[in-house]
C-alpha atoms as a PDB file:
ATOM      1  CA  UNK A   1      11.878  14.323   5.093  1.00  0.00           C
ATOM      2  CA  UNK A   2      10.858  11.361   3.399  1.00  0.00           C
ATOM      3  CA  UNK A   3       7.689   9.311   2.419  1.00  0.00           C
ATOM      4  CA  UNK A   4       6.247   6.879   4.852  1.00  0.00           C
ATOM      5  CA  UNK A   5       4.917   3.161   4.250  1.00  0.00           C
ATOM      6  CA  UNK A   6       3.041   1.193   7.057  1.00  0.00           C
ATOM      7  CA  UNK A   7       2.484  -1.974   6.328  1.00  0.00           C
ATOM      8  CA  UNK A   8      -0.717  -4.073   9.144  1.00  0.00           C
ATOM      9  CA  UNK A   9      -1.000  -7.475   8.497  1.00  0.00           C
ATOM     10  CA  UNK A  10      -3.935  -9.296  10.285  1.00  0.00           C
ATOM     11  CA  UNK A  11      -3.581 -12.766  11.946  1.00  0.00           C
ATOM     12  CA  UNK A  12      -3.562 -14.491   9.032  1.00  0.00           C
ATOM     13  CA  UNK A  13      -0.419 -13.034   7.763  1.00  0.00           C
ATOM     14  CA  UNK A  14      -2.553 -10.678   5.187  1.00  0.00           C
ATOM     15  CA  UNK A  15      -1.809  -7.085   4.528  1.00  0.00           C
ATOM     16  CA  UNK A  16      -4.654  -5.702   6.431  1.00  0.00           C
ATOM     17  CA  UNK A  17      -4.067  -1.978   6.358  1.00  0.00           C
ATOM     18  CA  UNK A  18      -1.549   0.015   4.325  1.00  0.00           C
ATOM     19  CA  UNK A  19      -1.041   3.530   4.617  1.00  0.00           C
ATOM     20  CA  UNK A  20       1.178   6.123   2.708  1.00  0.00           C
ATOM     21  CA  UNK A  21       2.224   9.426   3.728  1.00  0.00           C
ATOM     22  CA  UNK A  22       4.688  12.525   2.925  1.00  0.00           C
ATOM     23  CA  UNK A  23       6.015  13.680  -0.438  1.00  0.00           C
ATOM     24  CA  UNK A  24       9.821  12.635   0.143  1.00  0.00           C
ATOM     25  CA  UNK A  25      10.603  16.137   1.328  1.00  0.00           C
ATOM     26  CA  UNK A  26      10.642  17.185  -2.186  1.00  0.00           C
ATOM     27  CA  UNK A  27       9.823  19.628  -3.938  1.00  0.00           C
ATOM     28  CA  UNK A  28      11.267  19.545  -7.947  1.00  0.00           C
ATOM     29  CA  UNK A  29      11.949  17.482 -10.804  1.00  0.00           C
ATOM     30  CA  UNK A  30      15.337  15.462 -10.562  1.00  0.00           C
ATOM     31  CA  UNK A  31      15.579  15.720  -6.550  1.00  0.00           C
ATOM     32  CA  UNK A  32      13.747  12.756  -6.094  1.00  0.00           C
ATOM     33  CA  UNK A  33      10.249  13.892  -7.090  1.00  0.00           C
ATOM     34  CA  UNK A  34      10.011  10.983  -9.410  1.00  0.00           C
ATOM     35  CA  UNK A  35      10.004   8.181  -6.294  1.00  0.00           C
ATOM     36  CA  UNK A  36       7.226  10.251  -4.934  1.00  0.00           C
ATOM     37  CA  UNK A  37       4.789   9.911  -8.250  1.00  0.00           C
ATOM     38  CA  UNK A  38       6.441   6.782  -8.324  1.00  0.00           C
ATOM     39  CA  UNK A  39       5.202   5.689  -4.778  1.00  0.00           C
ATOM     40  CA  UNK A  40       1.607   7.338  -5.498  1.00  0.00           C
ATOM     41  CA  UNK A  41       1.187   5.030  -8.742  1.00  0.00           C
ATOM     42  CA  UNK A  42       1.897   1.942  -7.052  1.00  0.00           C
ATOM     43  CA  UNK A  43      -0.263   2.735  -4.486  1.00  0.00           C
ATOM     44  CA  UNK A  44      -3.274   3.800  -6.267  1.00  0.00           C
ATOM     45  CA  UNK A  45      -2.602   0.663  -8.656  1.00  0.00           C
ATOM     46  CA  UNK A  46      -3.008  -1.962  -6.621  1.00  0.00           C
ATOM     47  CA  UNK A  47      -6.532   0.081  -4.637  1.00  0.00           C
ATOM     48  CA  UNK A  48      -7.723  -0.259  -8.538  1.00  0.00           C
ATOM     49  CA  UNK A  49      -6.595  -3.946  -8.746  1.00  0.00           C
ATOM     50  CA  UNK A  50      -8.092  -4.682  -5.733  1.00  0.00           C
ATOM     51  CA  UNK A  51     -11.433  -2.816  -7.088  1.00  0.00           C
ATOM     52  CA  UNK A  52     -11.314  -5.299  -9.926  1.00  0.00           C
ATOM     53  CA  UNK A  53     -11.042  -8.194  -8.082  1.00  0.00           C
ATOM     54  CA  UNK A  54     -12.548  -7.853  -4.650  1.00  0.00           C
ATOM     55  CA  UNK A  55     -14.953  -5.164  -4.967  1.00  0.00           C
ATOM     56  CA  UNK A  56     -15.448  -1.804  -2.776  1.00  0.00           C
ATOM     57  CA  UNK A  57     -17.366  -3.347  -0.567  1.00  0.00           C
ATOM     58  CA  UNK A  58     -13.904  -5.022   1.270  1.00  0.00           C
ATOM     59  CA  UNK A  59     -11.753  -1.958   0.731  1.00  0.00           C
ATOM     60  CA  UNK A  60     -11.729   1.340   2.474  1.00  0.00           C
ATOM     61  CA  UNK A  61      -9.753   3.973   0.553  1.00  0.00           C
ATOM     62  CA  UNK A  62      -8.539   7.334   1.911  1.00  0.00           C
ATOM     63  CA  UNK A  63      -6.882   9.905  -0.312  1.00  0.00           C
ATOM     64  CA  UNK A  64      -5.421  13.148   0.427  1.00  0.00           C
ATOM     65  CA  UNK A  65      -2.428  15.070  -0.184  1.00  0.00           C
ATOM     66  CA  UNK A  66       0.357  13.523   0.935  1.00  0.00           C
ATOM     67  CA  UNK A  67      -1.710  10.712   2.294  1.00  0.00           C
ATOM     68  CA  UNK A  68      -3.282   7.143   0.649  1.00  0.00           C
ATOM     69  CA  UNK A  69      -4.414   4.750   2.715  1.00  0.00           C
ATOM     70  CA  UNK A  70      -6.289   1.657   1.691  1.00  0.00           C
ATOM     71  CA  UNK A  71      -7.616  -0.968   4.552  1.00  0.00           C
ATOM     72  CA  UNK A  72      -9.319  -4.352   3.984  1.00  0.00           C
ATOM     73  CA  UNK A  73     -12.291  -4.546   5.629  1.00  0.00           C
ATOM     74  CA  UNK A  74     -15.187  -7.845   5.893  1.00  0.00           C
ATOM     75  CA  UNK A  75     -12.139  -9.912   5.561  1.00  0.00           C
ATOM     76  CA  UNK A  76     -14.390 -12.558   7.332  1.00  0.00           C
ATOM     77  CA  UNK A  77     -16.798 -12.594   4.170  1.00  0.00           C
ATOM     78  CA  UNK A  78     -14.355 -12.960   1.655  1.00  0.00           C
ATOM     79  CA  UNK A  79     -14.520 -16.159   0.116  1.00  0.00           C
ATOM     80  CA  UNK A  80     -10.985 -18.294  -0.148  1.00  0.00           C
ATOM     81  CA  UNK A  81     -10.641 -17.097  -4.100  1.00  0.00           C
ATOM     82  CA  UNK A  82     -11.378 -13.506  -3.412  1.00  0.00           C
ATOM     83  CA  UNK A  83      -8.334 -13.780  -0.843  1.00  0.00           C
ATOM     84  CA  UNK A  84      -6.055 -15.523  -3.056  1.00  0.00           C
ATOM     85  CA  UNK A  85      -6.754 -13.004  -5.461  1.00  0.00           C
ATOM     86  CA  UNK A  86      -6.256  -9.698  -3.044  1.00  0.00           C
ATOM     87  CA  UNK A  87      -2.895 -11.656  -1.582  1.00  0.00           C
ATOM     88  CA  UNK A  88      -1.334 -11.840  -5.373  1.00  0.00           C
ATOM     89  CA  UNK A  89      -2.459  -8.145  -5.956  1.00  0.00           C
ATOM     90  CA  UNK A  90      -0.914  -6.592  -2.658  1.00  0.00           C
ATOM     91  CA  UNK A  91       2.094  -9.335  -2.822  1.00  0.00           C
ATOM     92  CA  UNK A  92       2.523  -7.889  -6.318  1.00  0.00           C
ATOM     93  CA  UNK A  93       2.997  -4.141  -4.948  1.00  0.00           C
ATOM     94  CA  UNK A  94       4.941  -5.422  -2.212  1.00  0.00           C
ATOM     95  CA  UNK A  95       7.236  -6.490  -4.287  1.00  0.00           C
ATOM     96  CA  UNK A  96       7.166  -3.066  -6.024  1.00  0.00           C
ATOM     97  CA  UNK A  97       7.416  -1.089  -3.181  1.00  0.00           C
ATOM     98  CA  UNK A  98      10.129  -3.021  -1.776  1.00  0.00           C
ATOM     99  CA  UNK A  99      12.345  -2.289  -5.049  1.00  0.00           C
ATOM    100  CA  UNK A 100      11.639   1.055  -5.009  1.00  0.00           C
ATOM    101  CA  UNK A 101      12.714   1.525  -1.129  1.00  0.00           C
ATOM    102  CA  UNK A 102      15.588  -0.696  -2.058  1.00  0.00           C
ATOM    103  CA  UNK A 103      16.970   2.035  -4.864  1.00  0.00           C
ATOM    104  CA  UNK A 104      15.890   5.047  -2.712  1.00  0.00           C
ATOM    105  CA  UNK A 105      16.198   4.353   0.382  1.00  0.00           C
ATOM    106  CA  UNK A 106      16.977   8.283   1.378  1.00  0.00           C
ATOM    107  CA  UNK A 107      12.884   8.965   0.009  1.00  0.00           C
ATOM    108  CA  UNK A 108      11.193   6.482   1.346  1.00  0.00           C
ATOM    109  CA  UNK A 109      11.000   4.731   5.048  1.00  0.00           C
ATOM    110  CA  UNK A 110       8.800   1.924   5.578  1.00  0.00           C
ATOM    111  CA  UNK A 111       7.790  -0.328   8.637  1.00  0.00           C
ATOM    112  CA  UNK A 112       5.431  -3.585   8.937  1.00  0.00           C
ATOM    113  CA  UNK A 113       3.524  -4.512  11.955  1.00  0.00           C
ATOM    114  CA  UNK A 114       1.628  -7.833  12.580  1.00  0.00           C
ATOM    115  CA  UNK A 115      -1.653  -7.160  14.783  1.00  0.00           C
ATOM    116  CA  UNK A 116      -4.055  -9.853  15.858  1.00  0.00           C
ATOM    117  CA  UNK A 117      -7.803 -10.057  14.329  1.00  0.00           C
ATOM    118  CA  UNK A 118      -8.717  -9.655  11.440  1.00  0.00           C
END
């Protein structure tokens, strides 16, 4: 079994929701475990980036084991450099997340989806 990545962009092409769930099927050091923590980091890494630079009040976070999720919320009321901002910061684990899928692909399986609304 491996972890799951499900990527919602809105309309405007933004991540809107992402969600992250399953511990790779394993269960000890050297089987794989690392692309789990691995996975986790990046994750909760960009929800504190996004902290930083957007604020809680735009983010819903979820957390439990073997699940993070992290959704952008108000989108409406963010103001043009508050989105630039959250686009480099979840382009930036994108681009992380991406890598890591492309070196393990057995221990992680990932999917995007484009819904309308924001």
């Amino acid at each position: 079994m491996a972890s799951f990545v499900h990527i919602v962009y809105n309309s405007n092409s933004i991540m809107k929701c992402i969600t992250v769930e399953g511990h790779a099927g394993i269960k000890k050091s050297g089987e794989g475990y690392e692309v789990c923590i691995a996975l986790s980091v990046l994750t909760q890494a960009m929800y504190k980036a996004l902290l930083s630079t957007i604020g809680k009040k735009f983010l819903q976070y979820k957390k439990d084991d073997g699940l993070l999720s992290l959704e952008l919320i108000n989108f409406d009321k963010l103001d043009t450099d508050k989105i630039k901002e959250y686009e480099l910061v979840s382009n930036g684990y994108l681009i992380g997340i991406k890598s890591l899928i492309k070196e393990y692909p057995d221990f992680i399986k990932y999917k995007e989806e484009y819904k309308n609304g924001t």
